[in-house]
N, C-alpha and C. Protein backbone atom coordinates (compact mmCIF):
# COMPACT_ATOMS: atom_id res chain seq x y z
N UNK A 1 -36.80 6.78 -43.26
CA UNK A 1 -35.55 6.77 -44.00
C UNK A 1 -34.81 5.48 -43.65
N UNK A 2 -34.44 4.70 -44.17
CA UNK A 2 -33.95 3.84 -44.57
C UNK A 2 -32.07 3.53 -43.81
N UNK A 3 -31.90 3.12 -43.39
CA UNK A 3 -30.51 2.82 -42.57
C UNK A 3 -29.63 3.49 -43.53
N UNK A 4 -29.17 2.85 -44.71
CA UNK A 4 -28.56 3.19 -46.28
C UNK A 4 -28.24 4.59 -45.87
N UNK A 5 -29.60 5.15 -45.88
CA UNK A 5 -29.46 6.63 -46.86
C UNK A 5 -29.17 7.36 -45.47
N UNK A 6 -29.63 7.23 -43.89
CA UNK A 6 -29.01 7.59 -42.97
C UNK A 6 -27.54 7.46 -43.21
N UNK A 7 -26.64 6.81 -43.18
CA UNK A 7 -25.14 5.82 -43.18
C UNK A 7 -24.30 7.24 -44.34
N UNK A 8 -25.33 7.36 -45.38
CA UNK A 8 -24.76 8.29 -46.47
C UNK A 8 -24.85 9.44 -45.92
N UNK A 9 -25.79 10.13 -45.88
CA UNK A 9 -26.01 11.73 -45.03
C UNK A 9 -24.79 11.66 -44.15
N UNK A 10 -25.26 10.58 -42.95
CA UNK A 10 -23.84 11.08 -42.07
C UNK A 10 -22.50 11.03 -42.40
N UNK A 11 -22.23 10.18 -43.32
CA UNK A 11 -20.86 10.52 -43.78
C UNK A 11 -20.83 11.77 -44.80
N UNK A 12 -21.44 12.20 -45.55
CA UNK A 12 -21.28 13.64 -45.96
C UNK A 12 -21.63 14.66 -45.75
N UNK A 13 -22.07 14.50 -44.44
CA UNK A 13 -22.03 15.62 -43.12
C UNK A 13 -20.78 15.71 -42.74
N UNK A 14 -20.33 14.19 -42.29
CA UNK A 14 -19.26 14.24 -41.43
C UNK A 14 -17.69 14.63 -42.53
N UNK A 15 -17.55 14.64 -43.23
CA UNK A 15 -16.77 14.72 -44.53
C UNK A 15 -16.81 16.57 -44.53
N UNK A 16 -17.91 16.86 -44.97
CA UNK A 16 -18.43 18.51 -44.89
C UNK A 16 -17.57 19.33 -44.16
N UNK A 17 -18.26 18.79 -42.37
CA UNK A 17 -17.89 19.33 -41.14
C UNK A 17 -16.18 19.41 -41.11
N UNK A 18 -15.84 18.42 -41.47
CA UNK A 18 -14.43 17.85 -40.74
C UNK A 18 -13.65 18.96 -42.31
N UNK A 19 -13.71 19.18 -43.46
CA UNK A 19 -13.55 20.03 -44.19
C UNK A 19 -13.27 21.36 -43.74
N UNK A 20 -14.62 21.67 -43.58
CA UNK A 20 -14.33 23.04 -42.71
C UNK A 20 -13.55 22.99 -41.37
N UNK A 21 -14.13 22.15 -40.74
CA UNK A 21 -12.85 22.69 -39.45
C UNK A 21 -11.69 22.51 -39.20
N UNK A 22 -10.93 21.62 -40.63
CA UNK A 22 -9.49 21.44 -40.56
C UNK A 22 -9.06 22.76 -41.40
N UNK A 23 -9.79 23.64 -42.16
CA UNK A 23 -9.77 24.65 -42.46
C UNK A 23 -9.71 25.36 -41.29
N UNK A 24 -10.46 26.08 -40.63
CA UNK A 24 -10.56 26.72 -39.66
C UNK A 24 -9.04 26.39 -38.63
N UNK A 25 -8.87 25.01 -38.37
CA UNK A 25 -7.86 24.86 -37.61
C UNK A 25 -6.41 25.23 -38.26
N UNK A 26 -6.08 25.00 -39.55
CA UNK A 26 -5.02 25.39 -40.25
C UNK A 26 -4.93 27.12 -40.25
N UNK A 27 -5.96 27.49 -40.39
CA UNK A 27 -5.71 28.68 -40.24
C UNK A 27 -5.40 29.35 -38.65
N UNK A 28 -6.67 29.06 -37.79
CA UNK A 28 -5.83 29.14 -36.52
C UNK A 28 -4.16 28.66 -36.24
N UNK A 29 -4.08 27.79 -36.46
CA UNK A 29 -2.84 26.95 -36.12
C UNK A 29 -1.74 27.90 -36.92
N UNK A 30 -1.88 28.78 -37.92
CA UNK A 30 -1.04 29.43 -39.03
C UNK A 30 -0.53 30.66 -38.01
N UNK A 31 -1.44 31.42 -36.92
CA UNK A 31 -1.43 32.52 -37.00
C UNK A 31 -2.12 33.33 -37.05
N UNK A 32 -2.92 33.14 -38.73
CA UNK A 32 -3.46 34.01 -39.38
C UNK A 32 -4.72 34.41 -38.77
N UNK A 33 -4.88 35.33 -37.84
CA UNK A 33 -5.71 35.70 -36.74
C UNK A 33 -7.07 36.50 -37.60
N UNK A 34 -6.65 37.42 -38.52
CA UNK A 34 -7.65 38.18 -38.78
C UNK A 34 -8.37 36.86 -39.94
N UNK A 35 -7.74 36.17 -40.70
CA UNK A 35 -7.93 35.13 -41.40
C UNK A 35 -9.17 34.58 -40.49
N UNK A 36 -8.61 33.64 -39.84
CA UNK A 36 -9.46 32.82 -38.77
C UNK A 36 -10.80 33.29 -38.60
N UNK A 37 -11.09 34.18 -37.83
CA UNK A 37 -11.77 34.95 -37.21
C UNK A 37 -12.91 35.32 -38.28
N UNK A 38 -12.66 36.09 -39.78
CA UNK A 38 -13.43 35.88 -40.93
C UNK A 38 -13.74 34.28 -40.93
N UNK A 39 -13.25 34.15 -41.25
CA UNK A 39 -13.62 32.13 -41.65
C UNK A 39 -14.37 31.83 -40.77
N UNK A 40 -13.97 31.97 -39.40
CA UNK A 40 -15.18 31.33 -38.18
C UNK A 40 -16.49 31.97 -38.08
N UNK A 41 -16.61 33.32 -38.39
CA UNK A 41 -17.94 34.11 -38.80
C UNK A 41 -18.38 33.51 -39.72
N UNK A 42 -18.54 33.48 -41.00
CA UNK A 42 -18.62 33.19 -41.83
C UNK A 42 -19.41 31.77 -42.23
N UNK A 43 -18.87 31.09 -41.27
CA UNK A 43 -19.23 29.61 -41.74
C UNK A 43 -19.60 29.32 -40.08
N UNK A 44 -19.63 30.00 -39.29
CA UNK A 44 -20.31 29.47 -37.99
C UNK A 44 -21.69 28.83 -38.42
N UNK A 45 -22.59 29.32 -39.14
CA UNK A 45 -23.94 28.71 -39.10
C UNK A 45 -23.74 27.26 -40.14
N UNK A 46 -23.02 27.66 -41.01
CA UNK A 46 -22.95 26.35 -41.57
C UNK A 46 -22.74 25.16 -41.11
N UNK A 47 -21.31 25.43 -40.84
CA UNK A 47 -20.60 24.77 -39.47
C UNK A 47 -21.24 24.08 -38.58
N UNK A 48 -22.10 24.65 -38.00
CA UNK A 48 -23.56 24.52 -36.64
C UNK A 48 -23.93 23.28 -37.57
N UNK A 49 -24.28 23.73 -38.75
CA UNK A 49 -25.74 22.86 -39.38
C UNK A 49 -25.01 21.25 -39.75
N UNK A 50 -23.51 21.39 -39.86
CA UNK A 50 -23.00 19.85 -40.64
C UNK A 50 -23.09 19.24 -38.74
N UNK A 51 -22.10 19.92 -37.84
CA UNK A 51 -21.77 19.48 -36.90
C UNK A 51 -23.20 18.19 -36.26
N UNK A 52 -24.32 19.36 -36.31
CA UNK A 52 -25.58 19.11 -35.79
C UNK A 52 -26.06 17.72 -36.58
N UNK A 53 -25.90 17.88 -37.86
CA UNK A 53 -26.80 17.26 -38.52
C UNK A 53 -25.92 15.32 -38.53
N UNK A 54 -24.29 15.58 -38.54
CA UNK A 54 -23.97 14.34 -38.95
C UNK A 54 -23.98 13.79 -37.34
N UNK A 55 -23.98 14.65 -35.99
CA UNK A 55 -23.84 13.75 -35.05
C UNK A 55 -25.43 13.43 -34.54
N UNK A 56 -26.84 14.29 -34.95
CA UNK A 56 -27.79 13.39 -34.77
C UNK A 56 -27.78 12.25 -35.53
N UNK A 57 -27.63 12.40 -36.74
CA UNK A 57 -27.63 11.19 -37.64
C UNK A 57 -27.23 9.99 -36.83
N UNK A 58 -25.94 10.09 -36.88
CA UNK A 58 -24.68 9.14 -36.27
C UNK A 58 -25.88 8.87 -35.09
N UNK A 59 -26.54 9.32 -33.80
CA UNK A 59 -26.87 9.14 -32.75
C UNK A 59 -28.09 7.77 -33.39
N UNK A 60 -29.23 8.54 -34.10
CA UNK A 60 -30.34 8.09 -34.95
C UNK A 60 -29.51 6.75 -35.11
N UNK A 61 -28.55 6.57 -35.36
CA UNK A 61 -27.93 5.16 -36.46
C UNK A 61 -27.50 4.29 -35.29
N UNK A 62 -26.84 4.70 -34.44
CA UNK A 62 -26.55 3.79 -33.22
C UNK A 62 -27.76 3.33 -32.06
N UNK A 63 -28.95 4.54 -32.61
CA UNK A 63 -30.15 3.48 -31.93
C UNK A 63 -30.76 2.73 -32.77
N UNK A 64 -30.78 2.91 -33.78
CA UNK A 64 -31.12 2.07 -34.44
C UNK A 64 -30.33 0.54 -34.64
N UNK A 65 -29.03 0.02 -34.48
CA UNK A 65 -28.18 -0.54 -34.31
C UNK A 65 -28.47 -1.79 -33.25
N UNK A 66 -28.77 -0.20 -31.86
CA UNK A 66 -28.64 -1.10 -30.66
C UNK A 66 -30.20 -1.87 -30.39
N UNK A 67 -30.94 -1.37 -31.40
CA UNK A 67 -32.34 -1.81 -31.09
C UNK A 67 -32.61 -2.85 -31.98
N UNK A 68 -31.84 -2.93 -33.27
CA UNK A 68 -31.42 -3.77 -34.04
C UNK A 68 -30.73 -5.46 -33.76
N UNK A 69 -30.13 -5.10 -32.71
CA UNK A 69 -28.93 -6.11 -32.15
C UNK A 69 -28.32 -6.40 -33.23
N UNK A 70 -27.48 -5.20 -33.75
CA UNK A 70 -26.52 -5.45 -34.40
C UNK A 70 -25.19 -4.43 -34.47
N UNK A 71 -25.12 -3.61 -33.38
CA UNK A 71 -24.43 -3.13 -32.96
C UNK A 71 -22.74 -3.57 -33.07
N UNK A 72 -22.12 -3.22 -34.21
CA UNK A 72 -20.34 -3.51 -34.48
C UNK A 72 -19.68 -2.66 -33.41
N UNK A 73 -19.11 -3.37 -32.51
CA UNK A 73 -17.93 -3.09 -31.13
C UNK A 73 -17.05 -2.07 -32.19
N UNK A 74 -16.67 -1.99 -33.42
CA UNK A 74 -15.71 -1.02 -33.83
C UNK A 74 -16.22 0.30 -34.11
N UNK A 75 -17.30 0.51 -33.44
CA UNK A 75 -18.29 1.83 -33.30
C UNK A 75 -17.68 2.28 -31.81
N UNK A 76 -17.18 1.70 -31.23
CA UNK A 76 -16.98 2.24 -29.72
C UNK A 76 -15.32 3.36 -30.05
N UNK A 77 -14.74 3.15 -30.15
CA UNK A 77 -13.46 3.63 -30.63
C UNK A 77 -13.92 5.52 -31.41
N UNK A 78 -14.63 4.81 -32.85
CA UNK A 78 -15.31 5.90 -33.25
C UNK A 78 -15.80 7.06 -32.44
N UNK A 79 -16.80 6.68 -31.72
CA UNK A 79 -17.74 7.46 -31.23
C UNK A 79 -16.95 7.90 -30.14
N UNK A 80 -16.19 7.37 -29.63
CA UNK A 80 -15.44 8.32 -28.15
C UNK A 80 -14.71 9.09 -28.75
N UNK A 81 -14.09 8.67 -29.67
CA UNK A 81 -13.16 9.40 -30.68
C UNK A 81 -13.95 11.16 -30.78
N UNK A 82 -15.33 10.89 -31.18
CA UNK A 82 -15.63 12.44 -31.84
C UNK A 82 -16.46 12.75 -30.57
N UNK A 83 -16.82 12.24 -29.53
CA UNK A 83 -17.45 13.08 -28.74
C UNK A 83 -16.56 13.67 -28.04
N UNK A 84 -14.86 13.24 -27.84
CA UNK A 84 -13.87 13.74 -26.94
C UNK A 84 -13.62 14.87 -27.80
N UNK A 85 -13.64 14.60 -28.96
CA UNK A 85 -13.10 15.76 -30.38
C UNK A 85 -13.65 16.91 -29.64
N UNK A 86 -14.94 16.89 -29.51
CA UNK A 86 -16.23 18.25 -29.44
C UNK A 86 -15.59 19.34 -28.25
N UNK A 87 -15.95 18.51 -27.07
CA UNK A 87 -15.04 19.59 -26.21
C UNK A 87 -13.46 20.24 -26.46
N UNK A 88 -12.29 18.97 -26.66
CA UNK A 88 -11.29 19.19 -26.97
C UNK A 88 -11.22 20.79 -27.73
N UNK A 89 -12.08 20.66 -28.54
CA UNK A 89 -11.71 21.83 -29.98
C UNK A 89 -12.35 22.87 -29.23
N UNK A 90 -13.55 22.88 -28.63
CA UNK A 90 -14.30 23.98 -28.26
C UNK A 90 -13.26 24.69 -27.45
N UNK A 91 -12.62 24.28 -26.16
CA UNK A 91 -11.69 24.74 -25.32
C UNK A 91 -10.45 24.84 -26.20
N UNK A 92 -9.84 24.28 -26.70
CA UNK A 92 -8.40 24.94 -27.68
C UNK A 92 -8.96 26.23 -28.31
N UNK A 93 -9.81 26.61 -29.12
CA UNK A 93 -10.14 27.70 -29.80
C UNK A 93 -11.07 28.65 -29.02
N UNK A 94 -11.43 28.18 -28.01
CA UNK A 94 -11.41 29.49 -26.91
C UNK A 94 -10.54 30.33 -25.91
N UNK A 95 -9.28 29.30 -25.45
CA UNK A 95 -8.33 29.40 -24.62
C UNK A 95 -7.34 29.38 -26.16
N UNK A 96 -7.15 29.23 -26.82
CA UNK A 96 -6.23 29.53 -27.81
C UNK A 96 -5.06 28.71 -27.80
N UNK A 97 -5.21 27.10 -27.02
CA UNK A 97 -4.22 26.48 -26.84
C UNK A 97 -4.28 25.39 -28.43
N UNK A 98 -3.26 25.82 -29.43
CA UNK A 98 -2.58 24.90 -30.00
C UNK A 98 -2.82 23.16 -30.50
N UNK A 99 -2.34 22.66 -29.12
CA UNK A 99 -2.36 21.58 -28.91
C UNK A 99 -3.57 21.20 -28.60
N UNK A 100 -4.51 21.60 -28.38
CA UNK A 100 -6.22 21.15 -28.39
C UNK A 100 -6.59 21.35 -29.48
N UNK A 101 -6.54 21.75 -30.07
CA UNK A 101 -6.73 22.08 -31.82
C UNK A 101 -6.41 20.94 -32.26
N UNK A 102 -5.35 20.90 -32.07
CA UNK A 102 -4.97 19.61 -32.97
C UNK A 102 -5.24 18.34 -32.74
N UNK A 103 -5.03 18.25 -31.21
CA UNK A 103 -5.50 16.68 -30.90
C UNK A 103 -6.96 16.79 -31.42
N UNK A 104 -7.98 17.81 -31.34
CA UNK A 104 -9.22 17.55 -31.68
C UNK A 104 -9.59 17.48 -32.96
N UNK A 105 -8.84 17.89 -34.02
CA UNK A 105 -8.85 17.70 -35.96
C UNK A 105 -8.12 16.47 -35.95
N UNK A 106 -6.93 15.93 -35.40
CA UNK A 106 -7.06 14.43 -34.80
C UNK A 106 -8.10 13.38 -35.09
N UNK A 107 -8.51 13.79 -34.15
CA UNK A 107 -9.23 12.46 -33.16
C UNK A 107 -10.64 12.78 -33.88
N UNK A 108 -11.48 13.67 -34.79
CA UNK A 108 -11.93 13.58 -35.88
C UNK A 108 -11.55 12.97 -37.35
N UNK A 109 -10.65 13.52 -37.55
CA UNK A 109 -9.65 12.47 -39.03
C UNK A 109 -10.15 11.15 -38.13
N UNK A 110 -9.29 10.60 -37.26
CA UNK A 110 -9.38 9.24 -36.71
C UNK A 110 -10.86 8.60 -37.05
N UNK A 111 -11.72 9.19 -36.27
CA UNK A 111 -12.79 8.81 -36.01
C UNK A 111 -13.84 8.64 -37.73
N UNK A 112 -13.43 9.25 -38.61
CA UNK A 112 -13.74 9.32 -39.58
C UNK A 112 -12.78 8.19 -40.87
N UNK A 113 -12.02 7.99 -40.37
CA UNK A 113 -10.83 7.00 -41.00
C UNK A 113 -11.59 5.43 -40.28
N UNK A 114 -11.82 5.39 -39.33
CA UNK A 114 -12.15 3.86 -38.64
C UNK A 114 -13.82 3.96 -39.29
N UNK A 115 -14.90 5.17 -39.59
CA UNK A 115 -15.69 4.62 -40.02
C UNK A 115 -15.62 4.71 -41.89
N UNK A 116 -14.65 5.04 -42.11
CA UNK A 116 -14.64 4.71 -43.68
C UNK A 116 -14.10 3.85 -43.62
N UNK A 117 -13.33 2.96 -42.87
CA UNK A 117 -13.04 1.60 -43.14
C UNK A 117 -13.75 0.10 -43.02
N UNK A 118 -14.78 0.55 -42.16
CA UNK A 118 -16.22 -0.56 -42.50
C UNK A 118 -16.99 0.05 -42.91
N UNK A 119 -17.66 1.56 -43.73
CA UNK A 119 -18.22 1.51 -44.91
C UNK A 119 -18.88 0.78 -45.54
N UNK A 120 -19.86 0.41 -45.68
CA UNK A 120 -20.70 -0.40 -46.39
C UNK A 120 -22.32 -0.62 -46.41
């Protein structure tokens, strides 16, 4: 597969994923407990499958990059960005703290905003 069509998958993985879990987080973040809780059943496997699929990709693309020697420094920002996301969210929506929720739908938006802006 071709760099291109890697670059595409992971962004509409990552587009997918980040869909659903600002869903999921709005609803947590609402309250709406019995809400939530349906929604997180529901789409857990899906969920699994974008999460999984756009951060091997993403991984696949940065070795390819670094083996490439062409590795863009504005990948560093990105990528700490969503690997801090991962835990962040896991612990807010287990401990039920709020403010981990959010910094972690955050720092996803972010991380997804800096790579739609070199796009190409």
């Amino acid at each position: 597969m071709d760099y291109q069509t890697l670059l595409h998958w992971h962004l509409w993985l990552a587009v997918l994923f980040l869909i659903s879990y600002t869903i999921k987080s709005v609803l947590f973040l609402s309250g709406k407990t019995e809400a939530f809780l349906i929604y997180k059943k529901k789409t857990l496997l899906i969920e699994t499958l974008f999460s999984v699929g756009f951060l091997a990709l993403g991984f696949w693309m940065l070795f390819f990059r670094i083996k490439t020697h062409s590795y863009p420094h504005w990948l560093d920002p990105k990528i700490t960005l969503a690997i801090v996301a991962i835990p962040l969210g896991i612990v807010g929506f287990k401990k039920e703290n709020k403010v981990l929720v959010i910094l972690s739908c955050l720092f996803f938006i972010t991380a997804l905003i800096i790579g739609l802006a070199h796009y190409h």
